[in-house]
PDB file of N, CA and C in Angstrom:
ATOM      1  N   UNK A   1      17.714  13.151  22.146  1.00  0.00           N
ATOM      2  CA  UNK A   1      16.316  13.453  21.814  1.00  0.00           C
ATOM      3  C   UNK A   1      16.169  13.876  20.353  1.00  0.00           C
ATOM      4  N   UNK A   2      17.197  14.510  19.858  1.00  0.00           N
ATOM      5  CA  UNK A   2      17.282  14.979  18.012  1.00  0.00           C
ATOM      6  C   UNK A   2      16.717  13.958  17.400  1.00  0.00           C
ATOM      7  N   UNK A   3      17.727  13.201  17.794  1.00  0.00           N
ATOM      8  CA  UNK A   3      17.536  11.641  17.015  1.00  0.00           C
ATOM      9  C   UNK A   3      16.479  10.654  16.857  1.00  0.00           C
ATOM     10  N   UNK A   4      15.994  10.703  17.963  1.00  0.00           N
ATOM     11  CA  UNK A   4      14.611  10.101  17.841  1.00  0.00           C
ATOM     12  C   UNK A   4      13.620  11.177  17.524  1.00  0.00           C
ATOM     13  N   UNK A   5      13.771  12.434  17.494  1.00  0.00           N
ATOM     14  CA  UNK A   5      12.505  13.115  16.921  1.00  0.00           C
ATOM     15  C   UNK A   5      12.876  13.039  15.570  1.00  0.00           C
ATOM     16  N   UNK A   6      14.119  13.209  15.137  1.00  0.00           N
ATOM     17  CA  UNK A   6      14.201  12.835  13.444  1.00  0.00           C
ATOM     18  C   UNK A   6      13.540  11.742  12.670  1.00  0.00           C
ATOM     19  N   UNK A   7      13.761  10.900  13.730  1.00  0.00           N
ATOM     20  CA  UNK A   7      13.576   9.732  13.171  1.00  0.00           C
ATOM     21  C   UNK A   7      12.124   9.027  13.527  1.00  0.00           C
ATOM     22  N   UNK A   8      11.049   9.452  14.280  1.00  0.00           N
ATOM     23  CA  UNK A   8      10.085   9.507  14.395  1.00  0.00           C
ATOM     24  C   UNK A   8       9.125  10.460  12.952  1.00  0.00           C
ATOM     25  N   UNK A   9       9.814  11.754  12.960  1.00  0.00           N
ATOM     26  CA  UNK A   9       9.375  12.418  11.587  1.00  0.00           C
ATOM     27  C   UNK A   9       9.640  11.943  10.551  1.00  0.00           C
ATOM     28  N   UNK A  10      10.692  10.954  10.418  1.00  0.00           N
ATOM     29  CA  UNK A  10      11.087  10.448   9.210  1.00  0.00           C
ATOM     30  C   UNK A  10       9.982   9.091   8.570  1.00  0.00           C
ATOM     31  N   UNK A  11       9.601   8.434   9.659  1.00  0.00           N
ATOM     32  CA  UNK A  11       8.988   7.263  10.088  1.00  0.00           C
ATOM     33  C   UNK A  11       7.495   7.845   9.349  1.00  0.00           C
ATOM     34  N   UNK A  12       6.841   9.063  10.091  1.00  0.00           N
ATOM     35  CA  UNK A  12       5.622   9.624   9.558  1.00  0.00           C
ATOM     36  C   UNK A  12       5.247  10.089   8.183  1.00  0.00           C
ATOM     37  N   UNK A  13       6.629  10.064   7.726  1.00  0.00           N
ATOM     38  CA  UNK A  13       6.882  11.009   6.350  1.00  0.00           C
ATOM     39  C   UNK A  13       6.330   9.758   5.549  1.00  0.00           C
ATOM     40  N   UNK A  14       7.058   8.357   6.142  1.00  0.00           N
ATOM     41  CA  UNK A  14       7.375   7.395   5.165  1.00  0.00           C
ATOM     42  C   UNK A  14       5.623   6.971   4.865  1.00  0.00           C
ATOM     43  N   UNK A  15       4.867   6.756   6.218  1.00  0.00           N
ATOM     44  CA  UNK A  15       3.665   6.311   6.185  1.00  0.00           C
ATOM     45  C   UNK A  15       2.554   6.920   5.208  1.00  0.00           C
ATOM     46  N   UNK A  16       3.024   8.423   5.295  1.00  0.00           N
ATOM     47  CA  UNK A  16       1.763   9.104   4.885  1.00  0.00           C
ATOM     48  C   UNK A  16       2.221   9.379   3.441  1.00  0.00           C
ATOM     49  N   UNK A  17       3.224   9.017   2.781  1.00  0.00           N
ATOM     50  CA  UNK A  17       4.101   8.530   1.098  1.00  0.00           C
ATOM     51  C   UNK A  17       2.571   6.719   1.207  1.00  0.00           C
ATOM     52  N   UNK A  18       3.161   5.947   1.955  1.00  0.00           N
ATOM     53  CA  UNK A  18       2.979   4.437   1.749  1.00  0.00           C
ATOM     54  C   UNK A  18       1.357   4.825   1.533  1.00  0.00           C
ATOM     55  N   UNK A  19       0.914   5.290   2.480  1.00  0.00           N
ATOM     56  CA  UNK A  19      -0.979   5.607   2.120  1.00  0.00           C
ATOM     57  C   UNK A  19      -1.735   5.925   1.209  1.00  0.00           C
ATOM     58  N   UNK A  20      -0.361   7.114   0.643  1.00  0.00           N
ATOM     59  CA  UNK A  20      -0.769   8.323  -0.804  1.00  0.00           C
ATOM     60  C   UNK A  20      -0.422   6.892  -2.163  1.00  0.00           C
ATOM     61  N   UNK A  21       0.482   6.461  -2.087  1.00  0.00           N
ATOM     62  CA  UNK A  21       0.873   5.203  -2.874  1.00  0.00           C
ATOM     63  C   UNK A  21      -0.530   4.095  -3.146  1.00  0.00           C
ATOM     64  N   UNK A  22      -0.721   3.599  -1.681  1.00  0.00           N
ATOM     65  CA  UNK A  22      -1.787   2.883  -1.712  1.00  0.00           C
ATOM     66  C   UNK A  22      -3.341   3.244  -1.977  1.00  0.00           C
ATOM     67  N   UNK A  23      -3.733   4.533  -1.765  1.00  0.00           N
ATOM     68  CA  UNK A  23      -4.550   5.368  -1.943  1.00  0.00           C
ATOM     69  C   UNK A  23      -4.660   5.323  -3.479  1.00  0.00           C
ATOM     70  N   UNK A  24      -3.861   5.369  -4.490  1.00  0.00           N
ATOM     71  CA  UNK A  24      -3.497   5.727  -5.420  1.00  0.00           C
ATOM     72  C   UNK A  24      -3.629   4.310  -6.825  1.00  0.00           C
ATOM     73  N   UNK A  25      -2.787   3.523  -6.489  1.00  0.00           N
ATOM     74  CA  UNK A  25      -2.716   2.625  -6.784  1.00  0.00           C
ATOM     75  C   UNK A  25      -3.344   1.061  -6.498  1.00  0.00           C
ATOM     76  N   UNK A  26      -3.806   1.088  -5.204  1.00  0.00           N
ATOM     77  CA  UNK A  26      -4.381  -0.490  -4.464  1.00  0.00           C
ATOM     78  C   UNK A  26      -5.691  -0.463  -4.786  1.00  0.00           C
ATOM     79  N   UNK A  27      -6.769   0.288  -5.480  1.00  0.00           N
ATOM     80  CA  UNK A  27      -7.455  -0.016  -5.554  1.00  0.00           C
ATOM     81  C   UNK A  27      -8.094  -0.844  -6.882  1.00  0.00           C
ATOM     82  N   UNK A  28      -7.715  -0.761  -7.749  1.00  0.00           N
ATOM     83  CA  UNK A  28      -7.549  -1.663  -9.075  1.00  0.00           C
ATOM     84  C   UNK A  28      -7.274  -2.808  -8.686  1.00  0.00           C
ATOM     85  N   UNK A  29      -6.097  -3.417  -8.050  1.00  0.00           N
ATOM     86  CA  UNK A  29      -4.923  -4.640  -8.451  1.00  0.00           C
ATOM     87  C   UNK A  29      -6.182  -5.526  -7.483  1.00  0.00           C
ATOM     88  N   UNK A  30      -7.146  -5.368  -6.354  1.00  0.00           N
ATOM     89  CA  UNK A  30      -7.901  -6.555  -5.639  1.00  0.00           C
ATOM     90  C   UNK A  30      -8.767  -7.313  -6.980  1.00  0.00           C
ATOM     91  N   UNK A  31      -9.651  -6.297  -7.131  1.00  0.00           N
ATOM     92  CA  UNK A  31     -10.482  -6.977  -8.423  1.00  0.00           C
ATOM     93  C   UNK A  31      -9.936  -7.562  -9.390  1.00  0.00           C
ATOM     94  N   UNK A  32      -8.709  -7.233  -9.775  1.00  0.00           N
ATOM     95  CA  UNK A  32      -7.544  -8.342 -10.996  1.00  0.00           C
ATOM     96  C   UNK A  32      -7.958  -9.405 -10.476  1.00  0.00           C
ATOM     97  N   UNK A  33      -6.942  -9.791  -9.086  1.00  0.00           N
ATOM     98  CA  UNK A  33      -6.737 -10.313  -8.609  1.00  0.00           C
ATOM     99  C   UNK A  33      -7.864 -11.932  -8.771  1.00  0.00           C
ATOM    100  N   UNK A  34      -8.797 -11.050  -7.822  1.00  0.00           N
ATOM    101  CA  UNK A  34     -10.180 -11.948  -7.712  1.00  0.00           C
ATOM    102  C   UNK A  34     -10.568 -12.993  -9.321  1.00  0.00           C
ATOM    103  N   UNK A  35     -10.548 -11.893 -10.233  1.00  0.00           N
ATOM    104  CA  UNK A  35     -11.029 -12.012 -11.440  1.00  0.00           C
ATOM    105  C   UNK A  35      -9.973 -13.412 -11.944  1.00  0.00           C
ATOM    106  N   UNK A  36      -8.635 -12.848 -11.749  1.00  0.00           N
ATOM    107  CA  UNK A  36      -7.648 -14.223 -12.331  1.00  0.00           C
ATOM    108  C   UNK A  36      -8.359 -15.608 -11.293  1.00  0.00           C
ATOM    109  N   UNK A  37      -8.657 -14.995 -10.752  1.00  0.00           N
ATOM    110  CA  UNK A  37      -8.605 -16.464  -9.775  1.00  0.00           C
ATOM    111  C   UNK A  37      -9.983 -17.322 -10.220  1.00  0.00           C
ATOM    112  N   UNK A  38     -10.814 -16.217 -10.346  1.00  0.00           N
ATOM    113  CA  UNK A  38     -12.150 -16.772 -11.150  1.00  0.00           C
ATOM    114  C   UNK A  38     -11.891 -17.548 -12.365  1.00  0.00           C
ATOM    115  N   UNK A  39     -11.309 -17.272 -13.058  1.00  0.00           N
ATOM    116  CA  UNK A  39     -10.959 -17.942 -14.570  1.00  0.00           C
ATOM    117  C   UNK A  39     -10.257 -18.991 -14.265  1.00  0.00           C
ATOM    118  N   UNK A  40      -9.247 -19.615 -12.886  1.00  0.00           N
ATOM    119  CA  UNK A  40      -8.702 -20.031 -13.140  1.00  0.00           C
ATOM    120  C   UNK A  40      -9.689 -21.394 -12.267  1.00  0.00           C
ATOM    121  N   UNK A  41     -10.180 -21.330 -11.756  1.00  0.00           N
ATOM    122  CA  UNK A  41     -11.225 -21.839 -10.931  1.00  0.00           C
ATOM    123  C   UNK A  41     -12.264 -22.600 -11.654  1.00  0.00           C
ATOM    124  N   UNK A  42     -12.454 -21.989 -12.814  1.00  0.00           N
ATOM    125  CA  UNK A  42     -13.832 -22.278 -13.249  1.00  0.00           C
ATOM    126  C   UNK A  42     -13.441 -23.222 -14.288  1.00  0.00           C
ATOM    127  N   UNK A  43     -13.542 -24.504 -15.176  1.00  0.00           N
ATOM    128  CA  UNK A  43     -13.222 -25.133 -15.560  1.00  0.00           C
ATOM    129  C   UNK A  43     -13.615 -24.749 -17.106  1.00  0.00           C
TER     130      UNK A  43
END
């Protein structure tokens, strides 16, 4: 039972890092994104 509660907490740790990351950072890179594609689209 250690083991899987470790590793269940470890699992939660990782998610709520991946969210704070994405939270943080993902909101800029869509609109790039879009924008390259516009330019590349448009003749």
């Amino acid at each position: 039972m250690d083991s899987t509660n470790e590793f269940v907490n470890k699992v939660q740790d990782t998610q709520a890092k991946q969210q704070k990351n994405k939270e943080n950072y993902g909101k800029g890179t869509p609109t790039q994104k879009l924008q390259n594609k516009q330019h590349t689209n448009n003749p």
